[in-house]
C-alpha atoms as a PDB file:
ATOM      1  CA  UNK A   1     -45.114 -20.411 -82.669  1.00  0.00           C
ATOM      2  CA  UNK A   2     -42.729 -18.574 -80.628  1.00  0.00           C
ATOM      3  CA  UNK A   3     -39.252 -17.493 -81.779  1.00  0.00           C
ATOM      4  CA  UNK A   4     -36.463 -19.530 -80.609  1.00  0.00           C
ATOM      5  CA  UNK A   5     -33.502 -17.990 -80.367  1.00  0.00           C
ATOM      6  CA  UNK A   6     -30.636 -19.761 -81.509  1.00  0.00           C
ATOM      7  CA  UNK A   7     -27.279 -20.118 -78.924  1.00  0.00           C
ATOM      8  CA  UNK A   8     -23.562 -19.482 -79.941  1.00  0.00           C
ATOM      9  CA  UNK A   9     -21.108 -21.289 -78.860  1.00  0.00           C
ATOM     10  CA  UNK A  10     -18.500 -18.942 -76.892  1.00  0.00           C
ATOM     11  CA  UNK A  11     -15.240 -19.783 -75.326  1.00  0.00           C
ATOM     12  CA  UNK A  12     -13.951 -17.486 -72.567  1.00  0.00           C
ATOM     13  CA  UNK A  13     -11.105 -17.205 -70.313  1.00  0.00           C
ATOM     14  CA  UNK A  14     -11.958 -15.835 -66.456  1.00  0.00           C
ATOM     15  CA  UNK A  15      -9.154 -15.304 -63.934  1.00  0.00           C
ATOM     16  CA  UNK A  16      -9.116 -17.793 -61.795  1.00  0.00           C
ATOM     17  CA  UNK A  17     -10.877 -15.279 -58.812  1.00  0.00           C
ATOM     18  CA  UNK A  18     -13.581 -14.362 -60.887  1.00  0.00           C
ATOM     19  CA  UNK A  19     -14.047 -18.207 -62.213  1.00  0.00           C
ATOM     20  CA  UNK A  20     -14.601 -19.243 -58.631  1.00  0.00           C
ATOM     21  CA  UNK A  21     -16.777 -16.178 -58.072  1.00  0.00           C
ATOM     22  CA  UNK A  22     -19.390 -17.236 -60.390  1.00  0.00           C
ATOM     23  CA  UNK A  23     -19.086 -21.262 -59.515  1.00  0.00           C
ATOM     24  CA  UNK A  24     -19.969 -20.230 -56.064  1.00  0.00           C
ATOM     25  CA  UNK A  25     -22.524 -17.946 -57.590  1.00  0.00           C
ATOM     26  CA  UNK A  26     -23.857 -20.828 -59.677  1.00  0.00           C
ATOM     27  CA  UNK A  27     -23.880 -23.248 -56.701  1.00  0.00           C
ATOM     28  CA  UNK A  28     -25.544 -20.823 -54.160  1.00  0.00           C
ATOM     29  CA  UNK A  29     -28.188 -20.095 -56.370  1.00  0.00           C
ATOM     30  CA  UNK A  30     -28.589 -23.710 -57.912  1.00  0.00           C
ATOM     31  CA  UNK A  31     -28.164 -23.220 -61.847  1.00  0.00           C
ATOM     32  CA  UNK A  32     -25.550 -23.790 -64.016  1.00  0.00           C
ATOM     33  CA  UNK A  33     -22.428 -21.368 -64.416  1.00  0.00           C
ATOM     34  CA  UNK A  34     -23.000 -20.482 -67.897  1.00  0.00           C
ATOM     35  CA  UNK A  35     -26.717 -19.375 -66.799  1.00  0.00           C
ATOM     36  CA  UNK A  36     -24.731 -17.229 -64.382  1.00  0.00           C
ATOM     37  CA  UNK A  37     -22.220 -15.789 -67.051  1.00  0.00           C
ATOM     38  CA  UNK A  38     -25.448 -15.206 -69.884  1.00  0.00           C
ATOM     39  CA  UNK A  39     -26.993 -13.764 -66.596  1.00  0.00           C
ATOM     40  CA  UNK A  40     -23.952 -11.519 -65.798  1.00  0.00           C
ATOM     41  CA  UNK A  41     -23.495 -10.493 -69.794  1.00  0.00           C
ATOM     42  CA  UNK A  42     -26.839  -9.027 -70.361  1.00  0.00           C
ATOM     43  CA  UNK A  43     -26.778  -6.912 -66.865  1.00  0.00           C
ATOM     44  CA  UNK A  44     -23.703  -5.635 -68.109  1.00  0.00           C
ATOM     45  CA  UNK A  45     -25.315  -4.918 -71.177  1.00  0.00           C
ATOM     46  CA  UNK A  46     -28.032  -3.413 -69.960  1.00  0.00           C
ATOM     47  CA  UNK A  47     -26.087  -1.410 -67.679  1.00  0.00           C
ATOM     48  CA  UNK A  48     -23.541   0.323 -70.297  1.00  0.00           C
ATOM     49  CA  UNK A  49     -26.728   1.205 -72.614  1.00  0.00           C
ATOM     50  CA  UNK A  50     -28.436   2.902 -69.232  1.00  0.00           C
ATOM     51  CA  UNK A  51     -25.595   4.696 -68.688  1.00  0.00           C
ATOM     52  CA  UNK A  52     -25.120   5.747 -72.343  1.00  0.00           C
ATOM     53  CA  UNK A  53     -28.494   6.856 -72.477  1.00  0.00           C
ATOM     54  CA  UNK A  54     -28.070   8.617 -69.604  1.00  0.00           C
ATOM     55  CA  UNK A  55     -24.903  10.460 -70.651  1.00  0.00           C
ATOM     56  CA  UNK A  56     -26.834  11.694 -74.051  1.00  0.00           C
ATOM     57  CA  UNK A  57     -29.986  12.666 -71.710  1.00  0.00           C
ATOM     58  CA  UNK A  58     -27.191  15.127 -69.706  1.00  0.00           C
ATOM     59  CA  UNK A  59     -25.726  16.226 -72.976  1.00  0.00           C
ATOM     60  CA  UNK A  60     -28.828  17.019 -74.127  1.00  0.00           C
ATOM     61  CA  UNK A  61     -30.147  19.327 -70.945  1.00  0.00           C
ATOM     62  CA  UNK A  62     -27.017  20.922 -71.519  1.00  0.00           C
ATOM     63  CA  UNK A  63     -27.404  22.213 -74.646  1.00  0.00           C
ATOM     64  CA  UNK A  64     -30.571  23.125 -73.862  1.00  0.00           C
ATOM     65  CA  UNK A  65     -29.866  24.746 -70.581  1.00  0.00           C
ATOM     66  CA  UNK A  66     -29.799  28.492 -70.081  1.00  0.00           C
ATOM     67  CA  UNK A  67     -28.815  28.160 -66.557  1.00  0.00           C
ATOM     68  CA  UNK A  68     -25.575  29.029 -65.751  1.00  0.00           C
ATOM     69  CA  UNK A  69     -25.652  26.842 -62.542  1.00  0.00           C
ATOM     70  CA  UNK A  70     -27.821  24.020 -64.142  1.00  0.00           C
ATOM     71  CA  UNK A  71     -25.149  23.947 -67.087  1.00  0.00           C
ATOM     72  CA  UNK A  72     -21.913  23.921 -64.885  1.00  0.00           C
ATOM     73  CA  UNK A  73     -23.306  20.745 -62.497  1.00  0.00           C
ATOM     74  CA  UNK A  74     -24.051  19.173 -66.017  1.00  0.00           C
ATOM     75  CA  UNK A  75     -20.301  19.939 -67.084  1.00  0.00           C
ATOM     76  CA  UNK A  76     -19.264  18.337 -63.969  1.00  0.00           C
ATOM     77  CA  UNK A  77     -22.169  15.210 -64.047  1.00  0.00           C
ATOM     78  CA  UNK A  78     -20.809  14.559 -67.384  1.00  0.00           C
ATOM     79  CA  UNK A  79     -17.140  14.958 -66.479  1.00  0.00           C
ATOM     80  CA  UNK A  80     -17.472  12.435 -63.531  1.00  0.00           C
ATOM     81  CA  UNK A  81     -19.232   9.862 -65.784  1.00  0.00           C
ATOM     82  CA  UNK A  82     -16.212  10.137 -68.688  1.00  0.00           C
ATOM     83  CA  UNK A  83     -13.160  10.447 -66.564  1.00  0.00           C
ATOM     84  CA  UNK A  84     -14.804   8.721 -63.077  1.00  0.00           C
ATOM     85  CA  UNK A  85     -14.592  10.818 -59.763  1.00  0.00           C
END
């Protein structure tokens, strides 16, 4: 048998923008709006571990580097993606 995995109850507060955002979401795409918000969650999720993984990959080419170029666009790549452009 297949694992089941087991739902928590989760009470959240949404602007009022962003809680008609996903209702029209949910409506559009015929499902319900917590599907949406589980839906939204992991993407997030997923997203901030990409980008983490991808902020250790740069860190990692730049201690590795012996390029003087390579390293300084490195510096900046990882400058951009801790203090934003």
């Amino acid at each position: 048998m297949g694992t089941i995995e087991k739902a928590v109850r989760q009470s959240v507060s949404l602007p009022s923008p962003l809680a008609k955002r996903v209702k029209t979401l949910a409506k559009n795409r015929k499902v319900s709006a917590n599907r949406i918000l589980v839906e939204l969650v992991e993407t997030g999720l997923q997203a901030k571990e990409e980008e983490r993984r991808r902020f250790f990959e740069l860190a990692d080419r730049l201690s590795k580097s012996k390029d003087v170029k390579e390293q300084q666009e490195l510096k900046e790549q990882l400058a951009r993606m801790t203090f934003g452009e």
